[in-house]
Protein backbone atom coordinates (compact mmCIF):
# COMPACT_ATOMS: atom_id res chain seq x y z
CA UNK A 1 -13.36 11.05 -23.03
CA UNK A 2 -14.48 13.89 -25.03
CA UNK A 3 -13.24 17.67 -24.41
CA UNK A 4 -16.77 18.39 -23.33
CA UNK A 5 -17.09 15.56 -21.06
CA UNK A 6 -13.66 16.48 -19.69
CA UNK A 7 -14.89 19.70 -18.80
CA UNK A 8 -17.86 18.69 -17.19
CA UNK A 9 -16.20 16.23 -15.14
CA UNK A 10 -13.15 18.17 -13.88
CA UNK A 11 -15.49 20.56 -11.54
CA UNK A 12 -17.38 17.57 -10.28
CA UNK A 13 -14.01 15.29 -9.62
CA UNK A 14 -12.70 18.75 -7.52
CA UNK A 15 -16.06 18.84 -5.82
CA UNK A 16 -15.67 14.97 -5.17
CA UNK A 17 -12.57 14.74 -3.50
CA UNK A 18 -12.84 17.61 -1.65
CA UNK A 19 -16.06 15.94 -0.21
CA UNK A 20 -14.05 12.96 0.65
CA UNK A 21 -11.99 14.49 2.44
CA UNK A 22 -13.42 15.76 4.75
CA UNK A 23 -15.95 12.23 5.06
CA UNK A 24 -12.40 10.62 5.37
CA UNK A 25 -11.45 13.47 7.92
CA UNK A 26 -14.81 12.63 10.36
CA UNK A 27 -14.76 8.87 9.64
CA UNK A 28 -10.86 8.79 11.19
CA UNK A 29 -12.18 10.89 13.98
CA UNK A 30 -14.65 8.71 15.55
CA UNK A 31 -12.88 5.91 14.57
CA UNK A 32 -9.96 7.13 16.69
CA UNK A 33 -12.13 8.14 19.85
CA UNK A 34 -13.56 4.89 20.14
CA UNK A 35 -9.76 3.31 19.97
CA UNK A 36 -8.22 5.85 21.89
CA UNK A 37 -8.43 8.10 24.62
CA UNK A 38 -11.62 9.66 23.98
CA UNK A 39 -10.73 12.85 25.64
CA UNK A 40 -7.85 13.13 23.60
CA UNK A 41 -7.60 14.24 19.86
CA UNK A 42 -4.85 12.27 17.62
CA UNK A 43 -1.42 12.57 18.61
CA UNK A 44 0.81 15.30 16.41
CA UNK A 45 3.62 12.81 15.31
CA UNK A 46 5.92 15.85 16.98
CA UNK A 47 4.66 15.67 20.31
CA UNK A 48 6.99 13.77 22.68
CA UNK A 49 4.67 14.02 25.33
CA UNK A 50 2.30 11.15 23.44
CA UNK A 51 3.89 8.08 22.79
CA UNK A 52 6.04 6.69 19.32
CA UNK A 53 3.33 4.00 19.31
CA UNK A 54 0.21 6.15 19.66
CA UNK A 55 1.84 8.61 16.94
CA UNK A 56 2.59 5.92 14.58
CA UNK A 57 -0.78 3.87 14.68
CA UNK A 58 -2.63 6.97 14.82
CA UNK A 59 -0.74 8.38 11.32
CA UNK A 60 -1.45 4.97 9.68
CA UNK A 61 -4.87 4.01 10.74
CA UNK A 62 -5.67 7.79 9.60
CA UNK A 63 -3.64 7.12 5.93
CA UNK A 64 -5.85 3.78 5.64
CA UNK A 65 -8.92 5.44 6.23
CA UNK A 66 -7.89 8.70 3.87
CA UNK A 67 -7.19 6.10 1.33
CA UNK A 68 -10.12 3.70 1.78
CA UNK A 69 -12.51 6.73 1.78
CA UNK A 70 -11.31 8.63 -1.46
CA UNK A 71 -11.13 5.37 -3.52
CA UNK A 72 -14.87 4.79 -2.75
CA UNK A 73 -16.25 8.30 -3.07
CA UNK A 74 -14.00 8.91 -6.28
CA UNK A 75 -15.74 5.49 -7.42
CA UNK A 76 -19.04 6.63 -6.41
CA UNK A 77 -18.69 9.59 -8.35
CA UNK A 78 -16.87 7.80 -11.27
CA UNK A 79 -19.77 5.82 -11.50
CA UNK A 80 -22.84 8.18 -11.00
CA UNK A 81 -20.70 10.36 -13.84
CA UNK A 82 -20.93 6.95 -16.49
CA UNK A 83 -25.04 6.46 -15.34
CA UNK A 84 -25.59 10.06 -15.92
CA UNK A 85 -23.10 10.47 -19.58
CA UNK A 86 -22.78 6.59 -20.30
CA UNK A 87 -19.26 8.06 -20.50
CA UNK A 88 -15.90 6.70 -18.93
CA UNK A 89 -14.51 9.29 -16.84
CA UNK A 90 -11.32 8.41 -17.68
C-alpha cells in the first residue's frame, strides 16, 4: 500500500468502523427485544436485580453481533476501497 493510498484510506477505515458500530449497536438491540423482555433494555452485567444468566447471554450475544457486524462492514469497505483504487487496503 502506497503512502498516498494509506492516507486516503485511514479517514475512510475511521469513518467505517465508526459506522459499524453503531449498525452493530441497533442490530444487538432489536435482536435482544425480540429475545428478551421487550420492555426491558439489556441487563448492566452489575445489576443484581437481573439475573447471572440474562447478564451473561446478553454480554455475549451482544460481543457476537459487535464482532459479526465490524468484520462485514470493514470487508465491505475493504472491498469498495480495492474496486475504487484496485489497491489492497492492507
Amino acid at each position: 500500500m502506497s503512502r498516498t493510498s494509506k492516507a486516503l484510506y485511514t479517514p475512510l477505515s475511521v469513518a467505517i468502523s465508526v459506522a459499524g458500530g453503531l449498525l452493530a449497536g441497533e442490530v444487538f438491540s432489536q435482536i435482544w427485544q425480540r429475545l428478551g423482555d421487550a420492555d426491558r433494555p439489556p441487563p448492566d452485567p452489575k445489576d443484581l436485580n437481573r439475573s447471572t444468566r440474562a447478564a451473561l447471554l446478553a454480554a455475549g450475544l451482544q460481543g457476537l453481533v459487535f464482532g459479526l457486524v465490524r468484520a462485514a462492514v470493514d470487508r465491505a469497505g475493504a472491498r469498495g476501497y480495492h474496486a475504487v483504487t484496485h489497491e489492497s487496503p492492507v
